[in-house]
N, C-alpha and C. Protein backbone atom coordinates (compact mmCIF):
# COMPACT_ATOMS: atom_id res chain seq x y z
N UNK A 1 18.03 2.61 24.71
CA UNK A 1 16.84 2.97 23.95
C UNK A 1 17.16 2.88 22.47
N UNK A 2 16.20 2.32 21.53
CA UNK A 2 16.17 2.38 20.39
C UNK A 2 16.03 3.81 19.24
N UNK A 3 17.69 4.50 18.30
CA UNK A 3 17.54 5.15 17.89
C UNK A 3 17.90 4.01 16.20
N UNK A 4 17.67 5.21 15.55
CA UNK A 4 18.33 4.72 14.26
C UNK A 4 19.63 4.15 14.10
N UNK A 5 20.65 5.07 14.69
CA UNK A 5 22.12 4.28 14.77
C UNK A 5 22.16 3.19 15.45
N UNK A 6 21.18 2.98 16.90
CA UNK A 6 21.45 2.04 17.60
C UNK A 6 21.00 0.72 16.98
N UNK A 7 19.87 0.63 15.72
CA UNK A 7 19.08 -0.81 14.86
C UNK A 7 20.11 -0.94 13.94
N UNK A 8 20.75 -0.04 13.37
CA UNK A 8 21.70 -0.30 11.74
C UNK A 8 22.49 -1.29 11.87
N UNK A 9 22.98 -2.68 11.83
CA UNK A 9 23.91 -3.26 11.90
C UNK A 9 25.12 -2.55 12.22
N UNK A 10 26.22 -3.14 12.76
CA UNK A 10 27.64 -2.23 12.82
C UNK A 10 28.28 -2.00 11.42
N UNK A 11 28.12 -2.79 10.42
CA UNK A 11 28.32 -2.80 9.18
C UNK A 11 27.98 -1.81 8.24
N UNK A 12 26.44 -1.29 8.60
CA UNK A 12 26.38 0.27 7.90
C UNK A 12 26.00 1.30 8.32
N UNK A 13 26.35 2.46 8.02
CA UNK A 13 25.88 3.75 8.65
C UNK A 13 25.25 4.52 7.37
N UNK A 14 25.42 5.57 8.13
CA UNK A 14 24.74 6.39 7.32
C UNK A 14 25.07 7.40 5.95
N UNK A 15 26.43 7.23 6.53
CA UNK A 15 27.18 7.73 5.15
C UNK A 15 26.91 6.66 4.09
N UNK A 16 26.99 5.56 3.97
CA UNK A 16 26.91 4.20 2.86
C UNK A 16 25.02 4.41 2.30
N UNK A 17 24.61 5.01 2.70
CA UNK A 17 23.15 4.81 2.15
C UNK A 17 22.76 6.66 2.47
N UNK A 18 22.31 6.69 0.44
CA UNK A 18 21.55 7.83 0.32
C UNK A 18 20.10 8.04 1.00
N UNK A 19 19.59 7.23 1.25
CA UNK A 19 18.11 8.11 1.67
C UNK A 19 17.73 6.59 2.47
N UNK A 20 17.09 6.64 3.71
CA UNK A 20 16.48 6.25 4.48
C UNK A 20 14.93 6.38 4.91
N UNK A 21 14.58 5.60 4.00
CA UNK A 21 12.88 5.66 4.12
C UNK A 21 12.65 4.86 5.62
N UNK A 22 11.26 4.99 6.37
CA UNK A 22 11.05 4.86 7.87
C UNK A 22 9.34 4.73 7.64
N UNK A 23 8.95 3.93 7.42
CA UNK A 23 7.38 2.77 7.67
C UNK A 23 7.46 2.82 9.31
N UNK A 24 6.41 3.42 9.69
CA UNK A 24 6.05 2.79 10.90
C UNK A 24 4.84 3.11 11.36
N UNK A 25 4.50 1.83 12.20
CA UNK A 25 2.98 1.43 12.77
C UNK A 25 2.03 1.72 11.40
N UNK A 26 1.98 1.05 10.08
CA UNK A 26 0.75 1.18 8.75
C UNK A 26 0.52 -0.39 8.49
N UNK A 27 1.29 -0.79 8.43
CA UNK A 27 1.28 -2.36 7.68
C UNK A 27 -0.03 -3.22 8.33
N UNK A 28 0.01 -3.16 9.64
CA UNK A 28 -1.07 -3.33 10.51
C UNK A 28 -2.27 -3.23 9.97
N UNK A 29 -2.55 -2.10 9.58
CA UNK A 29 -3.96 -1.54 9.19
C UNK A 29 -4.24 -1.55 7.82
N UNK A 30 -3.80 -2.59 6.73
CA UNK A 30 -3.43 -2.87 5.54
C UNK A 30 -3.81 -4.19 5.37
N UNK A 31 -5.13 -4.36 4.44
CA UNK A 31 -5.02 -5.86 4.25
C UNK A 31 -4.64 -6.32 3.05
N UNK A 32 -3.96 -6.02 2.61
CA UNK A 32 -2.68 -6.40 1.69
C UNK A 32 -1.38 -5.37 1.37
N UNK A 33 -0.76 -5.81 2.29
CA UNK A 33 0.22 -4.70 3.16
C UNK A 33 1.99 -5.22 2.28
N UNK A 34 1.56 -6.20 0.97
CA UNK A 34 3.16 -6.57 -0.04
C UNK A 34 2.30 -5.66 -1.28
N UNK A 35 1.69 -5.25 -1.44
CA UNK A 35 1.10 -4.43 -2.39
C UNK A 35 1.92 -3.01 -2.01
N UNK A 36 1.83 -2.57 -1.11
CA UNK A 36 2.43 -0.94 -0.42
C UNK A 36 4.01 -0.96 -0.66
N UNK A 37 4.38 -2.38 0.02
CA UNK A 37 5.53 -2.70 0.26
C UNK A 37 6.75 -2.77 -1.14
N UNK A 38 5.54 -3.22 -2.20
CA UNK A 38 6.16 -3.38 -3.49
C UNK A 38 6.38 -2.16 -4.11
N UNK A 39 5.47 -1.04 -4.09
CA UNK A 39 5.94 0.32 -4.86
C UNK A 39 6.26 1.39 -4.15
N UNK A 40 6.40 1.11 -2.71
CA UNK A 40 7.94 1.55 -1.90
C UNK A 40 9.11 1.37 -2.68
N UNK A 41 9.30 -0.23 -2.80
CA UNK A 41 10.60 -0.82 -3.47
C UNK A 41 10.90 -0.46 -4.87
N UNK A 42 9.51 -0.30 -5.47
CA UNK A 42 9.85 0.51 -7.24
C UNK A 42 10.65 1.58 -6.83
N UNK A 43 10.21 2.70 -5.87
CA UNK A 43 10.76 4.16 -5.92
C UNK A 43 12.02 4.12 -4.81
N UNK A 44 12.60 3.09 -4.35
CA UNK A 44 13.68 3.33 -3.68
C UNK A 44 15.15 3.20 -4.58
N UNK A 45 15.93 4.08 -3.84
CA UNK A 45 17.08 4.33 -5.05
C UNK A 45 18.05 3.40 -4.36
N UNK A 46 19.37 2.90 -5.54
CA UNK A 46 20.17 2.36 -5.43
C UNK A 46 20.53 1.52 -3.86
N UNK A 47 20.99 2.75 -3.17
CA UNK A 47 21.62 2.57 -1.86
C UNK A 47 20.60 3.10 -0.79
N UNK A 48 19.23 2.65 -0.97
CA UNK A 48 18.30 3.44 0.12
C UNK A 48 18.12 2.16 1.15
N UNK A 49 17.46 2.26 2.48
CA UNK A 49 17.38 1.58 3.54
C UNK A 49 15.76 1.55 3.65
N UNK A 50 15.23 0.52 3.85
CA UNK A 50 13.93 1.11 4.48
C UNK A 50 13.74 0.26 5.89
N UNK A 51 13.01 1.09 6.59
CA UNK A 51 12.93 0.78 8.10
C UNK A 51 11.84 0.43 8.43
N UNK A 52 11.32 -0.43 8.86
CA UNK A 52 10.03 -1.09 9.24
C UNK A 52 9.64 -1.12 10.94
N UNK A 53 8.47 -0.45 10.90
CA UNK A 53 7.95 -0.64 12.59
C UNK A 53 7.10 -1.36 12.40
N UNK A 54 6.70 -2.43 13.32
CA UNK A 54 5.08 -3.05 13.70
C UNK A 54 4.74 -3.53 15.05
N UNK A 55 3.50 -3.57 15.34
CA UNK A 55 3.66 -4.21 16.51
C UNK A 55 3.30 -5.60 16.24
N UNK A 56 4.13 -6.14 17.42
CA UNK A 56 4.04 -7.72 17.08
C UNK A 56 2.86 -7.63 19.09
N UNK A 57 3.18 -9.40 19.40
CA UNK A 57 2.65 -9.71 20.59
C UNK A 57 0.96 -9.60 20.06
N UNK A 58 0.04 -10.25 21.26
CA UNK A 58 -1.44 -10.53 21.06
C UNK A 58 -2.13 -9.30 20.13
N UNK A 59 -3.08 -9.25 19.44
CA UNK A 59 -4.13 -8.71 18.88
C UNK A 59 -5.27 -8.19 20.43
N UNK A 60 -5.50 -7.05 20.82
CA UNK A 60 -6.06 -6.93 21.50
C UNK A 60 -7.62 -6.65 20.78
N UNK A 61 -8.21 -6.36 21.83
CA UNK A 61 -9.93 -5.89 21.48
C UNK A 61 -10.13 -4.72 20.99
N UNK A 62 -8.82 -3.81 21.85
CA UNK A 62 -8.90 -2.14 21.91
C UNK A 62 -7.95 -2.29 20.47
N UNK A 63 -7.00 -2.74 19.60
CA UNK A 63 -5.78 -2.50 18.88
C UNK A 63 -7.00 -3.05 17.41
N UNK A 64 -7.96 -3.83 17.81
CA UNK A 64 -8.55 -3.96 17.08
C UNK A 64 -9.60 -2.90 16.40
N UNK A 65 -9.92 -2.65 17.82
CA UNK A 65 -11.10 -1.01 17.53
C UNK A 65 -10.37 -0.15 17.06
N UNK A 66 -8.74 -0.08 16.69
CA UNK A 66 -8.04 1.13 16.16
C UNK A 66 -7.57 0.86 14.96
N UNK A 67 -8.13 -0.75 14.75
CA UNK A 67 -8.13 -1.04 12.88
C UNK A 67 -7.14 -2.09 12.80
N UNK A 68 -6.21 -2.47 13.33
CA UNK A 68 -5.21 -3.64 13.59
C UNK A 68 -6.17 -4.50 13.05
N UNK A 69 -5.30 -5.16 11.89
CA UNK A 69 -5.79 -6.39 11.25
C UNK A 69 -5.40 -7.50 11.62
N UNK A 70 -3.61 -7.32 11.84
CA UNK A 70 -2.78 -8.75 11.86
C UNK A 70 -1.85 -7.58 13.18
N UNK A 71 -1.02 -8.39 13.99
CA UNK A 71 0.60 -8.01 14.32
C UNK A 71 1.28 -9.07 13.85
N UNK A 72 2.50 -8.80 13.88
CA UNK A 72 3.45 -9.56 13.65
C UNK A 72 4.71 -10.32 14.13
N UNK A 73 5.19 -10.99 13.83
CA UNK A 73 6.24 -11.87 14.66
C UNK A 73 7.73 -11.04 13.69
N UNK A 74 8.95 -11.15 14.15
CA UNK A 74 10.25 -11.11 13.68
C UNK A 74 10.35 -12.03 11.92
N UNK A 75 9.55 -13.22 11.94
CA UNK A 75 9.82 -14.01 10.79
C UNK A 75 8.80 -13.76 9.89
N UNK A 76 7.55 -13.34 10.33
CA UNK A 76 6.17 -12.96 9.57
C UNK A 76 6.72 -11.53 8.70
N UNK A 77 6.99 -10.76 9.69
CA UNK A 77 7.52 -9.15 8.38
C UNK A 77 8.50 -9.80 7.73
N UNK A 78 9.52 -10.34 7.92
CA UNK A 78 10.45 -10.78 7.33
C UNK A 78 10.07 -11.27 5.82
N UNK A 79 9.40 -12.42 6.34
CA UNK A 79 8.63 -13.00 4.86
C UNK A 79 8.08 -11.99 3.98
N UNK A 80 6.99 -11.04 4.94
CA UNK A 80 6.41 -9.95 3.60
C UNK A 80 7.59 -9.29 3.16
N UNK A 81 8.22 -8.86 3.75
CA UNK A 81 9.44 -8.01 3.06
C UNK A 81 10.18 -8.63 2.19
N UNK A 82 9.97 -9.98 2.37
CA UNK A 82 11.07 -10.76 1.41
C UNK A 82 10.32 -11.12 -0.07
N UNK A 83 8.86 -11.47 0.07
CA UNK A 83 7.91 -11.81 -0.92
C UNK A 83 7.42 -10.49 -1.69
N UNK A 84 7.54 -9.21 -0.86
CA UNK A 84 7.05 -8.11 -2.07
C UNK A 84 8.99 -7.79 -2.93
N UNK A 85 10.15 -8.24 -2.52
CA UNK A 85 11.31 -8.54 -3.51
C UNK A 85 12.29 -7.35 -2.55
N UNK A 86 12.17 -7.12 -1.47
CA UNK A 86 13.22 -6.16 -0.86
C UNK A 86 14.23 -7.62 0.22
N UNK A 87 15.10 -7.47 0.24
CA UNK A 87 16.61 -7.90 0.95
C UNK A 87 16.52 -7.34 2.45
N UNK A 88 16.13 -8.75 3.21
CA UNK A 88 16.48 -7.80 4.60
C UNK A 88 17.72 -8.36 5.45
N UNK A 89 17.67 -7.06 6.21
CA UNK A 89 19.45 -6.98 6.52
C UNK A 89 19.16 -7.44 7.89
N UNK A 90 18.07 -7.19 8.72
CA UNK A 90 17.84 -7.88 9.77
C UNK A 90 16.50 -7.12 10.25
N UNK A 91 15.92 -7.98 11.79
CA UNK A 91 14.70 -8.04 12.25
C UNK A 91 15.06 -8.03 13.62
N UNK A 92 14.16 -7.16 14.09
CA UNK A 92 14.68 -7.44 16.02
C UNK A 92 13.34 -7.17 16.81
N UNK A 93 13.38 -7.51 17.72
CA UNK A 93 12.02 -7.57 18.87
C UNK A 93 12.60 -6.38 19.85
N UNK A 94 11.78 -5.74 20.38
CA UNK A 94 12.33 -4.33 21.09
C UNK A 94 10.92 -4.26 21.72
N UNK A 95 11.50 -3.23 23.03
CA UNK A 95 10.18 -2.85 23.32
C UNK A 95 10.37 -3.92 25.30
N UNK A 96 10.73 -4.62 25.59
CA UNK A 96 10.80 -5.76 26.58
C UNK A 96 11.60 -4.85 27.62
N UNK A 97 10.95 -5.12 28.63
CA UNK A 97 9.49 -5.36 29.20
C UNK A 97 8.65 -4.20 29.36
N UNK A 98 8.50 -2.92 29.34
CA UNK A 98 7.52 -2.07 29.74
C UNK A 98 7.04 -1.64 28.58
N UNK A 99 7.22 -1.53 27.41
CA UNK A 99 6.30 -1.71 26.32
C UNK A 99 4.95 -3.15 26.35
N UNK A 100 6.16 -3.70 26.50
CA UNK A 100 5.42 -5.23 26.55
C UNK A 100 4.06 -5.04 27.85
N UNK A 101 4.34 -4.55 28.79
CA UNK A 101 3.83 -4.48 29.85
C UNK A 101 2.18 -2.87 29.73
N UNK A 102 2.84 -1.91 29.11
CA UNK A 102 1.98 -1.68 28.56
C UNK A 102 0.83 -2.23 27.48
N UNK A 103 1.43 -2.88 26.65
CA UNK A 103 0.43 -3.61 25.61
C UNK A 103 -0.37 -4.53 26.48
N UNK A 104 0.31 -5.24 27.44
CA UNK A 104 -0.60 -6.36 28.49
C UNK A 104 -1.74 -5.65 29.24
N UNK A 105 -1.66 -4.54 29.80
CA UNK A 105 -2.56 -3.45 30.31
C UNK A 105 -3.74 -3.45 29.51
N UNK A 106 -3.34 -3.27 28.62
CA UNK A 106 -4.50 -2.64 27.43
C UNK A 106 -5.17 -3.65 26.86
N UNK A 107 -4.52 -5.03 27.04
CA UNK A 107 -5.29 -6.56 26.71
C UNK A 107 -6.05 -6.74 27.91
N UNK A 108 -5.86 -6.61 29.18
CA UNK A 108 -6.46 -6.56 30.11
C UNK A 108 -7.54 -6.42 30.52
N UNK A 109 -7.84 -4.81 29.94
CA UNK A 109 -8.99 -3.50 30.02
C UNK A 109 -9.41 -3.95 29.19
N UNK A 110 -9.24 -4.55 27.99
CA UNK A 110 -10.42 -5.55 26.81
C UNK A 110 -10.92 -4.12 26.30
N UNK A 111 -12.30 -4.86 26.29
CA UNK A 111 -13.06 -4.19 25.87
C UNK A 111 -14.03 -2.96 26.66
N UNK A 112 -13.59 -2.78 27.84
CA UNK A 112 -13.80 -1.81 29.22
C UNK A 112 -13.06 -0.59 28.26
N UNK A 113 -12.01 -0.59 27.89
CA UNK A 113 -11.01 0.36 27.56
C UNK A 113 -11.54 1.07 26.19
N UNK A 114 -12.27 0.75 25.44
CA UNK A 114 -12.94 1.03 24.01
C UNK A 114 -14.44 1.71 24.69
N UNK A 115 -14.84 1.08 25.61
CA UNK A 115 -15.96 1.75 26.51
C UNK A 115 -15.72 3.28 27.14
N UNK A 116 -14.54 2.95 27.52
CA UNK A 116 -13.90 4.35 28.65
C UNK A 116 -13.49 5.49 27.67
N UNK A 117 -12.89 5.37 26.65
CA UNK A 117 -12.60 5.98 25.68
C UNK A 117 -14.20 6.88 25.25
N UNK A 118 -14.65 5.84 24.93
CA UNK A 118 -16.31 6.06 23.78
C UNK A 118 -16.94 6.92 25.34
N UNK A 119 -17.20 6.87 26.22
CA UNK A 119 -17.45 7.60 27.33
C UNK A 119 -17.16 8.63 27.37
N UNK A 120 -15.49 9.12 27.41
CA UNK A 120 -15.24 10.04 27.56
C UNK A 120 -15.44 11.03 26.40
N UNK A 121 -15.28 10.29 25.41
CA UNK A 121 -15.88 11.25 24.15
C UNK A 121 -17.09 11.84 24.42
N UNK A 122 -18.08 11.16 24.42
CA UNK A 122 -19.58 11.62 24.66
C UNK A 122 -19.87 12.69 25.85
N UNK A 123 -18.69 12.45 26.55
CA UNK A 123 -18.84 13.84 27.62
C UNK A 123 -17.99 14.79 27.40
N UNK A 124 -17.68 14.96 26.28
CA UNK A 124 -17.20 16.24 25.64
C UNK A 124 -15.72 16.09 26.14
N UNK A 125 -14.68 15.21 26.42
CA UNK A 125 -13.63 15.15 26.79
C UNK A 125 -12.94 14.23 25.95
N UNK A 126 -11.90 14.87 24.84
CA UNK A 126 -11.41 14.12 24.03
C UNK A 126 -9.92 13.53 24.88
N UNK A 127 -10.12 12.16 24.82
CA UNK A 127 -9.01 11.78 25.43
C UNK A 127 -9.27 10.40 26.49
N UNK A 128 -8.64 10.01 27.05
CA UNK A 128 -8.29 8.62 28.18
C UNK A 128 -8.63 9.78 29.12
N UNK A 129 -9.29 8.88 30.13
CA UNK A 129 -9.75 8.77 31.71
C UNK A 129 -8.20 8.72 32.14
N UNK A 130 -8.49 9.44 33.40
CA UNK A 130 -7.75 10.39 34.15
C UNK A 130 -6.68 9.14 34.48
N UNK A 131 -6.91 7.96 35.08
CA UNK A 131 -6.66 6.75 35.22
C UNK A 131 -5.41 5.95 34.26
N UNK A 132 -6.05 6.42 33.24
CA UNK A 132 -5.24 5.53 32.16
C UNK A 132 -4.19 6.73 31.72
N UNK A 133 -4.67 8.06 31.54
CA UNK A 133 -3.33 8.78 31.17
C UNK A 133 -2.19 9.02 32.18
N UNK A 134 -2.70 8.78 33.35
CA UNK A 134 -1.70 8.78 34.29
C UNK A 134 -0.36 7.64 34.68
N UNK A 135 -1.21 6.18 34.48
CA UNK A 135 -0.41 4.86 33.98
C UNK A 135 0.34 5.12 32.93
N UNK A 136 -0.22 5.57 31.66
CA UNK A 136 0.23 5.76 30.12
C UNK A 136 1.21 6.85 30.47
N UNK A 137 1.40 7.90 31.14
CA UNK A 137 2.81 8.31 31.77
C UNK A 137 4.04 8.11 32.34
N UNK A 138 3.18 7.23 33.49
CA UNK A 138 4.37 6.38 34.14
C UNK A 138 5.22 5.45 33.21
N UNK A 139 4.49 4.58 32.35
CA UNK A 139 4.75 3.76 31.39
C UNK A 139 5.98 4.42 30.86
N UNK A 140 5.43 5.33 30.32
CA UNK A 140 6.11 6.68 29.17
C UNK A 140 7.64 6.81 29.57
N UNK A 141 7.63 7.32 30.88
CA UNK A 141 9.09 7.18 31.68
C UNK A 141 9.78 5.99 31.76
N UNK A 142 9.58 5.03 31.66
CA UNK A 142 10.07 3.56 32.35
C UNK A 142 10.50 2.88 30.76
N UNK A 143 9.46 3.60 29.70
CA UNK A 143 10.08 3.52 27.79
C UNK A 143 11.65 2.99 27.91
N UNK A 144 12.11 4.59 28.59
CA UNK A 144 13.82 4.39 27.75
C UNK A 144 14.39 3.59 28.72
N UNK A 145 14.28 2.51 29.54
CA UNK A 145 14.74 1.10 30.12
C UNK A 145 14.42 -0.09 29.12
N UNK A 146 13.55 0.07 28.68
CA UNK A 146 13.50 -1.35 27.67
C UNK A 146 14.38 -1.73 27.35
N UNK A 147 14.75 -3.14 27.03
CA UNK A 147 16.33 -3.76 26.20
C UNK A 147 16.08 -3.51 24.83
N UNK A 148 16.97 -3.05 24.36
CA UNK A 148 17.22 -3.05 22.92
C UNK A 148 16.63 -4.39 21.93
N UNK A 149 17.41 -5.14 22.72
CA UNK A 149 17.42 -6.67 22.02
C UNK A 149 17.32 -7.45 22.59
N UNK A 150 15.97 -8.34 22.53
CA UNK A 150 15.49 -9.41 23.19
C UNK A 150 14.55 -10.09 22.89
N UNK A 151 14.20 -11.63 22.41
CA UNK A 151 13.32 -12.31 21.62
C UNK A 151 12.13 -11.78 22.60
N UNK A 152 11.83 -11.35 23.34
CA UNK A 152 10.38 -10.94 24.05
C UNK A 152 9.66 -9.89 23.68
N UNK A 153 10.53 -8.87 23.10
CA UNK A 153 9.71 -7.23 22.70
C UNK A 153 8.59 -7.44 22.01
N UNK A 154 7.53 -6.74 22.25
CA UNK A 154 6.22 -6.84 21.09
C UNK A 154 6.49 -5.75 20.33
N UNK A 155 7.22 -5.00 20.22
CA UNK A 155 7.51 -4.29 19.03
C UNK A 155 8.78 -4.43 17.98
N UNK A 156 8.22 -4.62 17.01
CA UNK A 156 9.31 -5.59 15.69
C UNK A 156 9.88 -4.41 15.15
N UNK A 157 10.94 -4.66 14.53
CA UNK A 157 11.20 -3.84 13.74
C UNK A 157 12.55 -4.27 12.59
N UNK A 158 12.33 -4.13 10.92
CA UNK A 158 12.99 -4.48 10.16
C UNK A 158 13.59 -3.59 9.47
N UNK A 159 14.76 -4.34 8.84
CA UNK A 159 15.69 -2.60 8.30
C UNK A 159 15.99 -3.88 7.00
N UNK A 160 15.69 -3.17 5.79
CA UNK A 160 15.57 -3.72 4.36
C UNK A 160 16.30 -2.65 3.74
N UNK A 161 16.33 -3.39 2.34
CA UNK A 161 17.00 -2.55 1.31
C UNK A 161 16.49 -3.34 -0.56
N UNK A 162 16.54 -2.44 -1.11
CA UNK A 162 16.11 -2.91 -2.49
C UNK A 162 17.48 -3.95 -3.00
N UNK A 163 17.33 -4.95 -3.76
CA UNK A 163 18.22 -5.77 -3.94
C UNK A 163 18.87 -5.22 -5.03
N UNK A 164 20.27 -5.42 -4.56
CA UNK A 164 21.33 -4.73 -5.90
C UNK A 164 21.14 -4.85 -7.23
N UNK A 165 20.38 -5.70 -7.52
CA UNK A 165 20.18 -6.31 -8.88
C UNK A 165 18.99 -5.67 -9.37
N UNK A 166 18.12 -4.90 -9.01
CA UNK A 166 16.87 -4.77 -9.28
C UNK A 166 17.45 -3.30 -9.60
N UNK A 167 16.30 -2.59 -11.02
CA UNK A 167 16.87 -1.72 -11.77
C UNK A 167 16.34 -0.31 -10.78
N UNK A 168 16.91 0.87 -11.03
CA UNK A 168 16.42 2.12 -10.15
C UNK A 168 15.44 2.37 -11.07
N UNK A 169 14.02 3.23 -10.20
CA UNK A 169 13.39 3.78 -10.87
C UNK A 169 13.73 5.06 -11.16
């Protein structure tokens, strides 16, 4: 399962870097998401890390009704991270197969699933049908099997750093 020590390269830990900033699941819902990215990078100090979550794999109907603009691929964050002026140390796909397998579920249910939701609201029940939280459990358990590392994961994730050369704010 994916922790912080387990993404860091073997090369650095945590003693080598003062502060570890952690982005995750926003960039998505951002339509100009090197704007954010850039005055992150003003206020990061010397030796800071920043950690990037997104989801990559299809754009669903339902990921859309929750504001998802874009997902992303391993080389797509890469680029924004590289074009708003931060150094990345690497990019990995995670999440394969029962993440993955969850996100396929939910492409599935389309637009049924934005229905079932909006349903259950209106009957005074905040939350997923009995159905889906019960899958979304099982799922839940079967999480910490995913591979770490594998070009298949739909969930990306990048670990950057401000470039040595660029002055501290």
């Amino acid at each position: 399962m994916n922790t912080i020590e387990n993404i860091l390269p073997k090369q650095l830990t945590f003693n080598a870097y003062t502060v570890i900033l952690i982005e995750t699941l926003v960039l998505e819902h951002l339509e100009q998401p090197g704007i954010v990215l850039k005055n992150i990078k003003i206020c990061m100090r010397e030796n800071s890390l920043l950690i990037v979550t997104v989801p990559g794999g299809p754009l669903s109907a339902y990921k859309k009704n929750l504001g998802h603009l874009r997902h992303y691929t391993k080389n797509s964050l890469r680029n924004i991270l590289e074009l708003s002026g931060l150094r990345v140390i690497s990019t990995l796909a995670a999440g394969f197969p029962f993440f993955n397998l969850y996100e396929f579920l939910i492409m599935l249910r389309g637009e049924r699933l934005i229905g079932d939701v909006d349903s259950a609201k209106e009957a005074g029940y905040c939350g997923m049908p009995l159905s889906v939280r019960f899958s979304s459990a099982v799922l839940r358990c079967l999480m910490s099997f995913n591979l770490d590392y594998t070009p298949w994961g739909w969930q990306i994730i990048a670990i950057a750093r401000k470039d040595e050369r660029d002055a501290q704010c």
